[in-house]
PDB file of N, CA and C in Angstrom:
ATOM      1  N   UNK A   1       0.839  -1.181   0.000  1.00  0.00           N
ATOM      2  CA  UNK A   1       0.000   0.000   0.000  1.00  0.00           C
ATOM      3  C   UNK A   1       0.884   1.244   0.000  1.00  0.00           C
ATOM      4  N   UNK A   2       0.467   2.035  -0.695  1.00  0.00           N
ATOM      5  CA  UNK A   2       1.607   3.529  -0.978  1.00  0.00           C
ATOM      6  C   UNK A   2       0.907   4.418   0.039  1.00  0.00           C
ATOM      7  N   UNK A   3       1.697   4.654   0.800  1.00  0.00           N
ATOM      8  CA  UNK A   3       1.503   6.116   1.647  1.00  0.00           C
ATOM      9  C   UNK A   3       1.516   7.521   0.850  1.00  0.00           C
ATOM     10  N   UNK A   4       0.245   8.465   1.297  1.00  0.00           N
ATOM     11  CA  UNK A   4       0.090   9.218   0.529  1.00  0.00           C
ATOM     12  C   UNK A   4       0.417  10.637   1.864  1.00  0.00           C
ATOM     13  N   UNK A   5       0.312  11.885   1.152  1.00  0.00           N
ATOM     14  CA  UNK A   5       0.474  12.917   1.943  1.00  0.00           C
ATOM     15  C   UNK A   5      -0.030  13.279   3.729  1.00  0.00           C
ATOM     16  N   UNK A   6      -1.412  12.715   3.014  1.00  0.00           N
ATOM     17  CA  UNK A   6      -2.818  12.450   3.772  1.00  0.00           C
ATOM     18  C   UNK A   6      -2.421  11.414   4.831  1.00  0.00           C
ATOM     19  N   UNK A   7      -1.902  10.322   4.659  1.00  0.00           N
ATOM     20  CA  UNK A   7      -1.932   9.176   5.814  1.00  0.00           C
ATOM     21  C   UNK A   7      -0.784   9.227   6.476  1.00  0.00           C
ATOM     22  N   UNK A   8       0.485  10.290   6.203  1.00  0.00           N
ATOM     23  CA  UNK A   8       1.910   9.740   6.531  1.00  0.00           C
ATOM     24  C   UNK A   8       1.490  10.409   7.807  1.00  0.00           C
ATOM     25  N   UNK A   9       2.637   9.667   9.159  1.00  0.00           N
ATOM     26  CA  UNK A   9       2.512   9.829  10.254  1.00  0.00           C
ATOM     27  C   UNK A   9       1.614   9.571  11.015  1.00  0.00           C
ATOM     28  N   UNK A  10       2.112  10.011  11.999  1.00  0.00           N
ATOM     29  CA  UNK A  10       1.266   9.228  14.018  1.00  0.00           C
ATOM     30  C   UNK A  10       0.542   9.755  13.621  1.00  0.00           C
ATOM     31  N   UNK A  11      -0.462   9.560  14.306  1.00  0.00           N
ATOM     32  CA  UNK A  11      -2.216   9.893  14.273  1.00  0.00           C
ATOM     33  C   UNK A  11      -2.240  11.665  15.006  1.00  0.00           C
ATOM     34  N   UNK A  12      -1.090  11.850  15.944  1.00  0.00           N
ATOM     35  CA  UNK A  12      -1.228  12.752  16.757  1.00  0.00           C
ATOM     36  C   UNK A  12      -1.280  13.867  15.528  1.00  0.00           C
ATOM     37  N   UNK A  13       0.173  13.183  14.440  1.00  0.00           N
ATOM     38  CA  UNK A  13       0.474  14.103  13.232  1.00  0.00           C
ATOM     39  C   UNK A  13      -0.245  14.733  12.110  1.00  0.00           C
ATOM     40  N   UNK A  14      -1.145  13.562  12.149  1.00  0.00           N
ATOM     41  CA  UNK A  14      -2.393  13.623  11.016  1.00  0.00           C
ATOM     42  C   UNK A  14      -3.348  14.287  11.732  1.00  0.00           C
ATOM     43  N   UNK A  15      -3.627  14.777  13.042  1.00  0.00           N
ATOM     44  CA  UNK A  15      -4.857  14.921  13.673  1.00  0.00           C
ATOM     45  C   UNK A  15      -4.386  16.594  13.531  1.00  0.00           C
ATOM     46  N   UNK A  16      -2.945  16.958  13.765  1.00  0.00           N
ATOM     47  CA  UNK A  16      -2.955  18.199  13.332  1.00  0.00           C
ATOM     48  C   UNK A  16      -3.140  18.761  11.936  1.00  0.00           C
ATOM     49  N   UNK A  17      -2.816  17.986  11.102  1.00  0.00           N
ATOM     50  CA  UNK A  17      -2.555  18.355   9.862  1.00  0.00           C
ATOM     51  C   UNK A  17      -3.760  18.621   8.932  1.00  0.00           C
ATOM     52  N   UNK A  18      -5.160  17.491   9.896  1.00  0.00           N
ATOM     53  CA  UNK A  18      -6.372  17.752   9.706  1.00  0.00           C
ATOM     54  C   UNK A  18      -6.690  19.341  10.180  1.00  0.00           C
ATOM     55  N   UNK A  19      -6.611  19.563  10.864  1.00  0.00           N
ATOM     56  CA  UNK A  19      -7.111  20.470  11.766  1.00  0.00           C
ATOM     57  C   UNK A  19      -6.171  21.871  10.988  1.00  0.00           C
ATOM     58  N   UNK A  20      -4.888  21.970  10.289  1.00  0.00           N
ATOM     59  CA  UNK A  20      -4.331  23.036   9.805  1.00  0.00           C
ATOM     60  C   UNK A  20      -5.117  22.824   8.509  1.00  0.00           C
ATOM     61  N   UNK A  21      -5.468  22.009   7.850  1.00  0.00           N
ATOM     62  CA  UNK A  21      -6.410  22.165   6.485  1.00  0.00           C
ATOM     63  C   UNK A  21      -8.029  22.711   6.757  1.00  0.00           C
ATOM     64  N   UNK A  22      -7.931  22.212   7.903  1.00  0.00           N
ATOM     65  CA  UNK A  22      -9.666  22.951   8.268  1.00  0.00           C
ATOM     66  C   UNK A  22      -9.392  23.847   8.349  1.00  0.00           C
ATOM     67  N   UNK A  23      -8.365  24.551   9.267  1.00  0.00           N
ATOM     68  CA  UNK A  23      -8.571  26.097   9.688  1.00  0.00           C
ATOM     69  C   UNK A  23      -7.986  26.625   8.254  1.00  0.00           C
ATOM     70  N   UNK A  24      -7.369  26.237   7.429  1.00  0.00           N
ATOM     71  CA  UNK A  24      -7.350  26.878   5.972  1.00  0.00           C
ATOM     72  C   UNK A  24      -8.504  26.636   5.284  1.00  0.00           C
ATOM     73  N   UNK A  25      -9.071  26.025   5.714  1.00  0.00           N
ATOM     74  CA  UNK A  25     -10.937  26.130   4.915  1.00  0.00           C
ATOM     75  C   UNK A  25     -10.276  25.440   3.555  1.00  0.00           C
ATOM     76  N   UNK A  26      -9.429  24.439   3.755  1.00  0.00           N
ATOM     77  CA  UNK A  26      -9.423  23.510   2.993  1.00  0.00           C
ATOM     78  C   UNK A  26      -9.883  21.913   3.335  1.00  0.00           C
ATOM     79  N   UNK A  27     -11.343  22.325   3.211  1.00  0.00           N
ATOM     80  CA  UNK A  27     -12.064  21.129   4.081  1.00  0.00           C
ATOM     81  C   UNK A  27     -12.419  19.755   3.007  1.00  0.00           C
ATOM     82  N   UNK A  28     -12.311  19.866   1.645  1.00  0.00           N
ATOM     83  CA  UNK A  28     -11.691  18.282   1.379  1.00  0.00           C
ATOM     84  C   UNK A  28     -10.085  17.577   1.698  1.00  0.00           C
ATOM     85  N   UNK A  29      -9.697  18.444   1.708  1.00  0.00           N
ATOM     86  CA  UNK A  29      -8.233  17.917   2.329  1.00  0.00           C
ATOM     87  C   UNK A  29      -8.334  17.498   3.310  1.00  0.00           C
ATOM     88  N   UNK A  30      -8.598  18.335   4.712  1.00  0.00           N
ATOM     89  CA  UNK A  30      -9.171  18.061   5.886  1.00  0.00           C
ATOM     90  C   UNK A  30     -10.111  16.664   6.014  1.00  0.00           C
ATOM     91  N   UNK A  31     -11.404  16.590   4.888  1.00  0.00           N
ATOM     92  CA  UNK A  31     -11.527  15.260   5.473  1.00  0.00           C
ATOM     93  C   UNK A  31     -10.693  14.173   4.519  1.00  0.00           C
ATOM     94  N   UNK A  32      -9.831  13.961   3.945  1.00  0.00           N
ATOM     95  CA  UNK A  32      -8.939  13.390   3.307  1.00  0.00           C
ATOM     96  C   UNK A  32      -8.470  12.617   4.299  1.00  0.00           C
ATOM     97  N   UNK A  33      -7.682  13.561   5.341  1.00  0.00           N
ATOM     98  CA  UNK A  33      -6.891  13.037   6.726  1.00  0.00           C
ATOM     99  C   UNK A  33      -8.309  12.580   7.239  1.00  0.00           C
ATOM    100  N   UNK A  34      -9.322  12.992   7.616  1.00  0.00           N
ATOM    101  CA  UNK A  34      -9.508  12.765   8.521  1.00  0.00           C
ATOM    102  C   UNK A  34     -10.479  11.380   8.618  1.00  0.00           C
ATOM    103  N   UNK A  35     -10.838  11.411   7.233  1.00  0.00           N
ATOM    104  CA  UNK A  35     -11.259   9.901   7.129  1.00  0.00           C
ATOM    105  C   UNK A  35     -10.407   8.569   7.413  1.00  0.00           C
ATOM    106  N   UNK A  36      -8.944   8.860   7.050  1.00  0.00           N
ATOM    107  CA  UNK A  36      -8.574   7.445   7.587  1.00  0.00           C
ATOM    108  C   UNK A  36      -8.403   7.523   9.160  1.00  0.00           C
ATOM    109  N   UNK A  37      -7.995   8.608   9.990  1.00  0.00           N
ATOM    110  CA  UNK A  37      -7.915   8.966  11.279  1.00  0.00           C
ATOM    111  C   UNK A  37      -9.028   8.045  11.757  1.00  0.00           C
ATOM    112  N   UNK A  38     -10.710   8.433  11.498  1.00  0.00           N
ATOM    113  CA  UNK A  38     -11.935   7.723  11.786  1.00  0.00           C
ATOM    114  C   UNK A  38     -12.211   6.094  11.337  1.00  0.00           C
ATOM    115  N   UNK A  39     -11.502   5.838  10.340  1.00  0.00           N
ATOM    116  CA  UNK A  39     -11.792   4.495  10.046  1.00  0.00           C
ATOM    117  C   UNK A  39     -10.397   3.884  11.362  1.00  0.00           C
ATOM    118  N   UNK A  40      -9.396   4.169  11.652  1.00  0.00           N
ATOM    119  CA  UNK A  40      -8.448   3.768  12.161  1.00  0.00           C
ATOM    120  C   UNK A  40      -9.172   3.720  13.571  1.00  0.00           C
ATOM    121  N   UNK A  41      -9.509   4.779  14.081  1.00  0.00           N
ATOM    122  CA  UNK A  41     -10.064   5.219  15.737  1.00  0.00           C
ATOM    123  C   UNK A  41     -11.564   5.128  15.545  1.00  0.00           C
ATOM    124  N   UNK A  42     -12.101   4.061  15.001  1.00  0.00           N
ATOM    125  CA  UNK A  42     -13.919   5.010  14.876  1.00  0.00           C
ATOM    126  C   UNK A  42     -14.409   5.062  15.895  1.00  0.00           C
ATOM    127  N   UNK A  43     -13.797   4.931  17.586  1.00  0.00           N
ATOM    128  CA  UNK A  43     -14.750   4.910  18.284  1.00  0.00           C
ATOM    129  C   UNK A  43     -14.676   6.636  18.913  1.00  0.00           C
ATOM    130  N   UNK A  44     -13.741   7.094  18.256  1.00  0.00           N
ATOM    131  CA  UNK A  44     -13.508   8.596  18.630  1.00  0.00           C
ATOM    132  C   UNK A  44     -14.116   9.513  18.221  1.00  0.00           C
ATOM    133  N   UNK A  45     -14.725  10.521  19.235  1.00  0.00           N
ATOM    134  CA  UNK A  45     -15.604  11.394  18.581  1.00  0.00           C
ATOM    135  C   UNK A  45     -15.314  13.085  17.955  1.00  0.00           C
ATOM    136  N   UNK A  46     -14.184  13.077  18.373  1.00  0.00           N
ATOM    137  CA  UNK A  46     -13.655  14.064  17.833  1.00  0.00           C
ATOM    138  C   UNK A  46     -12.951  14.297  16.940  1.00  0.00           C
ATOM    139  N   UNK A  47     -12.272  13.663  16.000  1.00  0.00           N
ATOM    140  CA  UNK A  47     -12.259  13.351  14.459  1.00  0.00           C
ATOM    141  C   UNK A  47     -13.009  12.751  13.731  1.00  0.00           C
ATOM    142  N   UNK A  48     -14.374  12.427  14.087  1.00  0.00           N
ATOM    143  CA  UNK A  48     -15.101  12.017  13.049  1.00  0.00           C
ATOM    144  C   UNK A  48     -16.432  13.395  13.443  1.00  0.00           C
ATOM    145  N   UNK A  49     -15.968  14.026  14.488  1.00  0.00           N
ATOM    146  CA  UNK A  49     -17.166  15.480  14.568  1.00  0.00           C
ATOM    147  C   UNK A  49     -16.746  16.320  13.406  1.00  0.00           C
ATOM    148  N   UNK A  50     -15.386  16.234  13.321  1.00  0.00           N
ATOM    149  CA  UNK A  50     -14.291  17.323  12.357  1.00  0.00           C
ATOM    150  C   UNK A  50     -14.386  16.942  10.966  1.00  0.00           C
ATOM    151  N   UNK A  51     -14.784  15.518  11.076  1.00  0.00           N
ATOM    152  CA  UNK A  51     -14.855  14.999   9.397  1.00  0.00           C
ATOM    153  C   UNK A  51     -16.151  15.545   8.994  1.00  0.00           C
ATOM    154  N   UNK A  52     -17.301  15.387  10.100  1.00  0.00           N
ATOM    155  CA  UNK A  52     -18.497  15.912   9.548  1.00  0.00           C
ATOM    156  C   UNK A  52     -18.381  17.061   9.470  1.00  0.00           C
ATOM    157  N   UNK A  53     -17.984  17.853  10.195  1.00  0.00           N
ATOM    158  CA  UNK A  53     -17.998  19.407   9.954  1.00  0.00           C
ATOM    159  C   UNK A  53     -17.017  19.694   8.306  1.00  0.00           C
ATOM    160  N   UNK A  54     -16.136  19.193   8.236  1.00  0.00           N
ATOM    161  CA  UNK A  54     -15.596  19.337   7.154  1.00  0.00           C
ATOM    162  C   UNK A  54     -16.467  19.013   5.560  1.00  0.00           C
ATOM    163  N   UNK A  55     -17.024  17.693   5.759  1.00  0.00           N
ATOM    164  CA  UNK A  55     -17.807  17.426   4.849  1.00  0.00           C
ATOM    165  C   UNK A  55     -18.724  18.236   4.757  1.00  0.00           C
ATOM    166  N   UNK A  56     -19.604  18.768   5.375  1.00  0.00           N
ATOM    167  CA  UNK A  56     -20.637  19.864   6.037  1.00  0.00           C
ATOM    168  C   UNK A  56     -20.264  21.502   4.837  1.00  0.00           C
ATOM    169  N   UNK A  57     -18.794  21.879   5.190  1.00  0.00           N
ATOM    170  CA  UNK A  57     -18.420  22.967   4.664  1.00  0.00           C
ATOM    171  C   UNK A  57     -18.415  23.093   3.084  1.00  0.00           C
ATOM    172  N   UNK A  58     -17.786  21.435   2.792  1.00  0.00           N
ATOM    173  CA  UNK A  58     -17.560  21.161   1.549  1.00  0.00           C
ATOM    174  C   UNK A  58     -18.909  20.694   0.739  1.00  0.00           C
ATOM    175  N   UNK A  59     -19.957  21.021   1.310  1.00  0.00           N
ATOM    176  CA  UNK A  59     -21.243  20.613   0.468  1.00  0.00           C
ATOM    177  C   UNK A  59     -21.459  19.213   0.310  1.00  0.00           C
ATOM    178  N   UNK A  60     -20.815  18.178   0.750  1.00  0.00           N
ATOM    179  CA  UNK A  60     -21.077  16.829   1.238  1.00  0.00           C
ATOM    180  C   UNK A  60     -21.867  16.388   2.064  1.00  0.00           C
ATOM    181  N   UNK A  61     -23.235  16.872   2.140  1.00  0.00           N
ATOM    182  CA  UNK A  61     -24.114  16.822   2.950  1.00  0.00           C
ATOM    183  C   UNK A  61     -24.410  15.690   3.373  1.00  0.00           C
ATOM    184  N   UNK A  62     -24.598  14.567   2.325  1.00  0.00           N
ATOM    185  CA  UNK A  62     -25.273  13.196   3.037  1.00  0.00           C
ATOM    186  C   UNK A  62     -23.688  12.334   3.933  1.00  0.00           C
ATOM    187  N   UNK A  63     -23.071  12.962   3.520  1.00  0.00           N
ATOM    188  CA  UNK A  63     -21.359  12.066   4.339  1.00  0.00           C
ATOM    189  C   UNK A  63     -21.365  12.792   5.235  1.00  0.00           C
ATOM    190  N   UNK A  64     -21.816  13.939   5.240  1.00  0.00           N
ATOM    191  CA  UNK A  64     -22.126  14.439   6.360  1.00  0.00           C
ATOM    192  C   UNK A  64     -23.247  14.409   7.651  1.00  0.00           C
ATOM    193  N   UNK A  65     -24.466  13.986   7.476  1.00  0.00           N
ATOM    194  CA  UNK A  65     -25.101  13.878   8.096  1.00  0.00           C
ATOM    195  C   UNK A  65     -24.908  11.995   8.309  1.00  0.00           C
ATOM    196  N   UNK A  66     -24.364  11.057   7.415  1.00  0.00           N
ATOM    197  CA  UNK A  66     -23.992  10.082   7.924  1.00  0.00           C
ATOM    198  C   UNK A  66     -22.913   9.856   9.252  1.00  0.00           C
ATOM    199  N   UNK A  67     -21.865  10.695   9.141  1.00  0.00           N
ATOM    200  CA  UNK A  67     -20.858  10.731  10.324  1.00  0.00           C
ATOM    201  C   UNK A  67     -21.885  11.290  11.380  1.00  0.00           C
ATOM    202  N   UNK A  68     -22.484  12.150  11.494  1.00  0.00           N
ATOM    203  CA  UNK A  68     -23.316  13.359  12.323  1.00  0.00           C
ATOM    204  C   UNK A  68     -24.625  12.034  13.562  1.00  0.00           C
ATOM    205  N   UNK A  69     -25.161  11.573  12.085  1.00  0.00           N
ATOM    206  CA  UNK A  69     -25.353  10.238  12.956  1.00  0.00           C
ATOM    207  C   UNK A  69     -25.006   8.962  13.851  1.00  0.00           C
ATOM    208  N   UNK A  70     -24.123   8.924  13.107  1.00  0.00           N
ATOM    209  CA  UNK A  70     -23.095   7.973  14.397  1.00  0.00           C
ATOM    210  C   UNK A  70     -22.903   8.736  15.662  1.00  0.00           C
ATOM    211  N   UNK A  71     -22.618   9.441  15.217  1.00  0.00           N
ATOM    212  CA  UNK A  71     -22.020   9.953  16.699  1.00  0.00           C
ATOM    213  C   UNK A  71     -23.067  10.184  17.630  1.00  0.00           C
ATOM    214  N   UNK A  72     -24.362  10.422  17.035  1.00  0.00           N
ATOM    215  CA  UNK A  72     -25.923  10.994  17.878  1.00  0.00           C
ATOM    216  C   UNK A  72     -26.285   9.263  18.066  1.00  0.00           C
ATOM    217  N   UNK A  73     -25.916   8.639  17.349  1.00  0.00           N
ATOM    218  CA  UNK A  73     -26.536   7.532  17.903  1.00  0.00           C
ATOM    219  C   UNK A  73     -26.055   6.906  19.427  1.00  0.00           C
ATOM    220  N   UNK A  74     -24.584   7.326  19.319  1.00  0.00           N
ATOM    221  CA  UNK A  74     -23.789   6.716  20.090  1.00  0.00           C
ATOM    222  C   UNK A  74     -24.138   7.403  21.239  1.00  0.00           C
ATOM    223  N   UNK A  75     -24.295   8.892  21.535  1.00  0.00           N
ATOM    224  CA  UNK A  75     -23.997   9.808  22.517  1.00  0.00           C
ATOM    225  C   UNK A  75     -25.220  10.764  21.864  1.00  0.00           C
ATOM    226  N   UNK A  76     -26.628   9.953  22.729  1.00  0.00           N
ATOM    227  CA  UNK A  76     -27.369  11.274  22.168  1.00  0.00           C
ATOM    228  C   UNK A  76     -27.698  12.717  22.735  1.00  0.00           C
ATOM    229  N   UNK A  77     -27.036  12.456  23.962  1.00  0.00           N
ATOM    230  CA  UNK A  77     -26.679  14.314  24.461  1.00  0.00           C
ATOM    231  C   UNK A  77     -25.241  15.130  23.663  1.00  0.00           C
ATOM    232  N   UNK A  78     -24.730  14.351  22.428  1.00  0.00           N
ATOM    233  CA  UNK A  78     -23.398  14.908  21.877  1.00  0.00           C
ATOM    234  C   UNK A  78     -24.583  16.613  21.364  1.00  0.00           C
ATOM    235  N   UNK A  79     -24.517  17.797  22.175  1.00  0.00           N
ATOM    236  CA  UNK A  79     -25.102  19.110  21.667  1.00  0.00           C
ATOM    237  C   UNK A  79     -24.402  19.599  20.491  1.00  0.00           C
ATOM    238  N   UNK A  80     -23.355  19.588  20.146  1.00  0.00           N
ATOM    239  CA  UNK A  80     -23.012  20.126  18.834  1.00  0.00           C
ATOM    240  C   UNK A  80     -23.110  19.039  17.902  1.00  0.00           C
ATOM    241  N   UNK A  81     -23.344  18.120  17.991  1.00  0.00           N
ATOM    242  CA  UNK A  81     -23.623  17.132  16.362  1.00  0.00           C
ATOM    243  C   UNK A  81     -25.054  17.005  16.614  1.00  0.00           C
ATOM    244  N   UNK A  82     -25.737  17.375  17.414  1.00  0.00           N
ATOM    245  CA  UNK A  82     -27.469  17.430  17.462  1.00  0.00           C
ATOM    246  C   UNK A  82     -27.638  18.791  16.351  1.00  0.00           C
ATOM    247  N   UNK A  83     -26.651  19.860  16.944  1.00  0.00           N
ATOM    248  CA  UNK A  83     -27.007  20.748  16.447  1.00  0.00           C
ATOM    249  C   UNK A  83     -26.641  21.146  14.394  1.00  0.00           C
ATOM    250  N   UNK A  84     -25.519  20.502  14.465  1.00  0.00           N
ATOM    251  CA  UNK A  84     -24.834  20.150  13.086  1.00  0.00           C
ATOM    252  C   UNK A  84     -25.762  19.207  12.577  1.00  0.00           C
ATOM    253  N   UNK A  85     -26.126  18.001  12.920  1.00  0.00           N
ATOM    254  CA  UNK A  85     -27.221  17.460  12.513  1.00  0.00           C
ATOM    255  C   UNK A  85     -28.283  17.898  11.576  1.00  0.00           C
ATOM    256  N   UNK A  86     -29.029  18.980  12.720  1.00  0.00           N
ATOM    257  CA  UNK A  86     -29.937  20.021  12.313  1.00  0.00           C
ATOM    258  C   UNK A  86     -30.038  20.707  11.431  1.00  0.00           C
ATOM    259  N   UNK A  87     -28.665  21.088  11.054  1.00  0.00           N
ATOM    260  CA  UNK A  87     -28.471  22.151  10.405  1.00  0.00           C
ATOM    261  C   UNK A  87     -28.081  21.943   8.850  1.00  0.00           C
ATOM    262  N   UNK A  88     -27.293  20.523   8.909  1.00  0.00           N
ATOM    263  CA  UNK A  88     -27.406  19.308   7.959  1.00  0.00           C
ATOM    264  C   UNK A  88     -28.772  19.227   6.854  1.00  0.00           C
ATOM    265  N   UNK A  89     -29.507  18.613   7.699  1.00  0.00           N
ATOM    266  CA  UNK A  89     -30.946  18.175   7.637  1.00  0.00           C
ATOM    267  C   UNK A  89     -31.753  19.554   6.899  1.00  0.00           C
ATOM    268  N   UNK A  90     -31.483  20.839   7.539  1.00  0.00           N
ATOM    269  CA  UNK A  90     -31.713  21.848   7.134  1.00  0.00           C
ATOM    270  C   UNK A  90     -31.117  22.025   5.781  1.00  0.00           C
ATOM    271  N   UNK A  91     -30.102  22.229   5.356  1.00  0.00           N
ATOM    272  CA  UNK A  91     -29.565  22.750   4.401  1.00  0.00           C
ATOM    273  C   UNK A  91     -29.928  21.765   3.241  1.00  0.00           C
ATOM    274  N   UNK A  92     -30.133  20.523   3.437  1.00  0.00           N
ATOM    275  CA  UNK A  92     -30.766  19.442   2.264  1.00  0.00           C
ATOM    276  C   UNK A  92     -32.458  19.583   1.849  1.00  0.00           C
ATOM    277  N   UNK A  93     -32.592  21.029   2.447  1.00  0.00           N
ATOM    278  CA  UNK A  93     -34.403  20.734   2.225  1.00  0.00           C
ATOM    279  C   UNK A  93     -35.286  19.932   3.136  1.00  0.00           C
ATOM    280  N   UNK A  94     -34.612  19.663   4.067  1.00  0.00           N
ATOM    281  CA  UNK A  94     -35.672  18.468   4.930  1.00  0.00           C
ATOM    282  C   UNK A  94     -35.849  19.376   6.780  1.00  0.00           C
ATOM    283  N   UNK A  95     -36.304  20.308   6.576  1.00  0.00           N
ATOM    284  CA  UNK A  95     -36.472  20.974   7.599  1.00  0.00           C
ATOM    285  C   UNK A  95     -37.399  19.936   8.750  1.00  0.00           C
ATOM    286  N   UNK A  96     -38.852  19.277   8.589  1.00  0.00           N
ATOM    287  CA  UNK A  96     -39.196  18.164   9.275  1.00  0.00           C
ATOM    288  C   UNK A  96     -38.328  17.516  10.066  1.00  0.00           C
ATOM    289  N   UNK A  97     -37.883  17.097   9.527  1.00  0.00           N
ATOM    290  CA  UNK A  97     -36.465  16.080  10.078  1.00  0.00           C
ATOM    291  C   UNK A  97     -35.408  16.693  10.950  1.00  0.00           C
ATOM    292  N   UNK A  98     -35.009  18.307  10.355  1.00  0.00           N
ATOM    293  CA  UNK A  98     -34.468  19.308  11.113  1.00  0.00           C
ATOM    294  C   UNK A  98     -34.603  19.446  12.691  1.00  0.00           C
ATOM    295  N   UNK A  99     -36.292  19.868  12.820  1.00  0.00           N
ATOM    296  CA  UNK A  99     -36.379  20.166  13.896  1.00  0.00           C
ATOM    297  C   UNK A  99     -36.506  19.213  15.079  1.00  0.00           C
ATOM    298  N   UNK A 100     -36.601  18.219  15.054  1.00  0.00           N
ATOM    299  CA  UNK A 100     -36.541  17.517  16.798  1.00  0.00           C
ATOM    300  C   UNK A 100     -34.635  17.731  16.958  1.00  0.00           C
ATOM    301  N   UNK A 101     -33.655  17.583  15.696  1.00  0.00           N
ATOM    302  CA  UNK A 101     -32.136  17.742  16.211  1.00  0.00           C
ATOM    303  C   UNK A 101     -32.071  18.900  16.677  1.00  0.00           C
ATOM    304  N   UNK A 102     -32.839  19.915  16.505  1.00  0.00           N
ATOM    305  CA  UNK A 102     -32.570  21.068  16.506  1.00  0.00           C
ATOM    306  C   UNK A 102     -33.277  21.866  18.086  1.00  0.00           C
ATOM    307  N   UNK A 103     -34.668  21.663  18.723  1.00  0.00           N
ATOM    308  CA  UNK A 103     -34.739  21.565  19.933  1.00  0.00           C
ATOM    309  C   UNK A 103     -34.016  20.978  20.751  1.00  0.00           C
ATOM    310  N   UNK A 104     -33.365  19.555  20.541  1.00  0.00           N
ATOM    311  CA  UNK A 104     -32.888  19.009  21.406  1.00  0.00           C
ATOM    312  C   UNK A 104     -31.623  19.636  21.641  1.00  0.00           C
ATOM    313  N   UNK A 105     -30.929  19.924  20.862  1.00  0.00           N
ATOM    314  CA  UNK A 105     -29.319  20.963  20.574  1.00  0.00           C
ATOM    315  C   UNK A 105     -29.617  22.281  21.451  1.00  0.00           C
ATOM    316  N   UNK A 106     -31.166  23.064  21.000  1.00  0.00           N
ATOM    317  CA  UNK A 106     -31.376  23.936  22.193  1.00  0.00           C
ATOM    318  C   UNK A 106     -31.323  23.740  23.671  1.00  0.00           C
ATOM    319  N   UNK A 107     -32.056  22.453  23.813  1.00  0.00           N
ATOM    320  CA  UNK A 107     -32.623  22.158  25.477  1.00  0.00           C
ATOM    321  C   UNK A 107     -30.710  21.944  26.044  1.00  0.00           C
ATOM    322  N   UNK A 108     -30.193  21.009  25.214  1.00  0.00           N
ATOM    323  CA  UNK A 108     -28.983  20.765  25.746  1.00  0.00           C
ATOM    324  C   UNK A 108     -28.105  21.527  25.878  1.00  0.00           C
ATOM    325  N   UNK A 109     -28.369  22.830  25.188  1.00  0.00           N
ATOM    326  CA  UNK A 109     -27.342  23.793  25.108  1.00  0.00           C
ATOM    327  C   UNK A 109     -28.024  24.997  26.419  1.00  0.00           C
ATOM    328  N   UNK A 110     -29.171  24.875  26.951  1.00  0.00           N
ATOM    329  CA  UNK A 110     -29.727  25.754  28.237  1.00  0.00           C
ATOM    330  C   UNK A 110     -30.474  27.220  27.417  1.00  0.00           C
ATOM    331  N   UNK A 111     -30.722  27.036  26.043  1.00  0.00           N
ATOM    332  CA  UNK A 111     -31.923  28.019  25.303  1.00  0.00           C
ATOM    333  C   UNK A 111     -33.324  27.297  24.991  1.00  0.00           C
ATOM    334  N   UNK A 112     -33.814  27.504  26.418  1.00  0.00           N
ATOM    335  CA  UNK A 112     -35.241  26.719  26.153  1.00  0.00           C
ATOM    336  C   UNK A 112     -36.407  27.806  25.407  1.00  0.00           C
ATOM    337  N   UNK A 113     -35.747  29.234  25.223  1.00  0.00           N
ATOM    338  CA  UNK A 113     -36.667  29.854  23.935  1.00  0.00           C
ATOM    339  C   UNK A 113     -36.776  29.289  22.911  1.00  0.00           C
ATOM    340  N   UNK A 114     -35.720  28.757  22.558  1.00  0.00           N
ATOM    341  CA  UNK A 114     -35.904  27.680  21.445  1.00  0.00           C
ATOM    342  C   UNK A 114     -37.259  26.892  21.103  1.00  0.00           C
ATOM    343  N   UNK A 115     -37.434  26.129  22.584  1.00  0.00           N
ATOM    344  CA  UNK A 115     -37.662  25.048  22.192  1.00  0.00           C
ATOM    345  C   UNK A 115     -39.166  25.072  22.419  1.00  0.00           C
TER     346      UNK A 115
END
């Protein structure tokens, strides 16, 4: 298997390197790294929150709301992937579906005007 830009190094290495392509709002690169990071660690929720958010930026909506789900399945008080969820769900036209992620992201976040 050929090592590519994307996979070389410790995870610690790749977890930054994700994270310097996000904050360059180079968010297919970002999830480039950060997909093998998640297939390697999937039980971790904080590179596969970053993959969704990345996919999210990059108009990858359904890879996005697929990661977004795991993680709500796993941890359904996770408030920012309730709320990314939401917002997911939102941006694909499916507002219905939107709103129960989207109260619950309120209640958990302590804005019960929201809800």
């Amino acid at each position: 298997m050929e090592t590519t830009y994307y996979d070389h190094g410790t995870q610690a290495e790749r977890w930054e390197r994700a994270r310097m392509f996000f904050d360059a709002k180079d968010y297919a690169a970002a999830a480039r790294v950060l997909d093998g990071l998640v297939e390697e660690e999937p039980e971790q929720t904080a590179p596969r929150l970053l993959l969704a958010r990345a996919y999210y930026h990059s108009a990858q909506l359904r890879r996005a709301e697929a990661e977004l789900r795991v993680i709500v399945e796993r941890d359904p008080v996770e408030h920012y992937a309730r709320l990314m969820l939401g917002r997911t769900l939102q941006r694909q036209g499916r507002q219905e579906e939107a709103e129960p992620h989207l109260r619950i992201a309120s209640a958990l976040a302590g804005d019960f005007d929201q809800i």
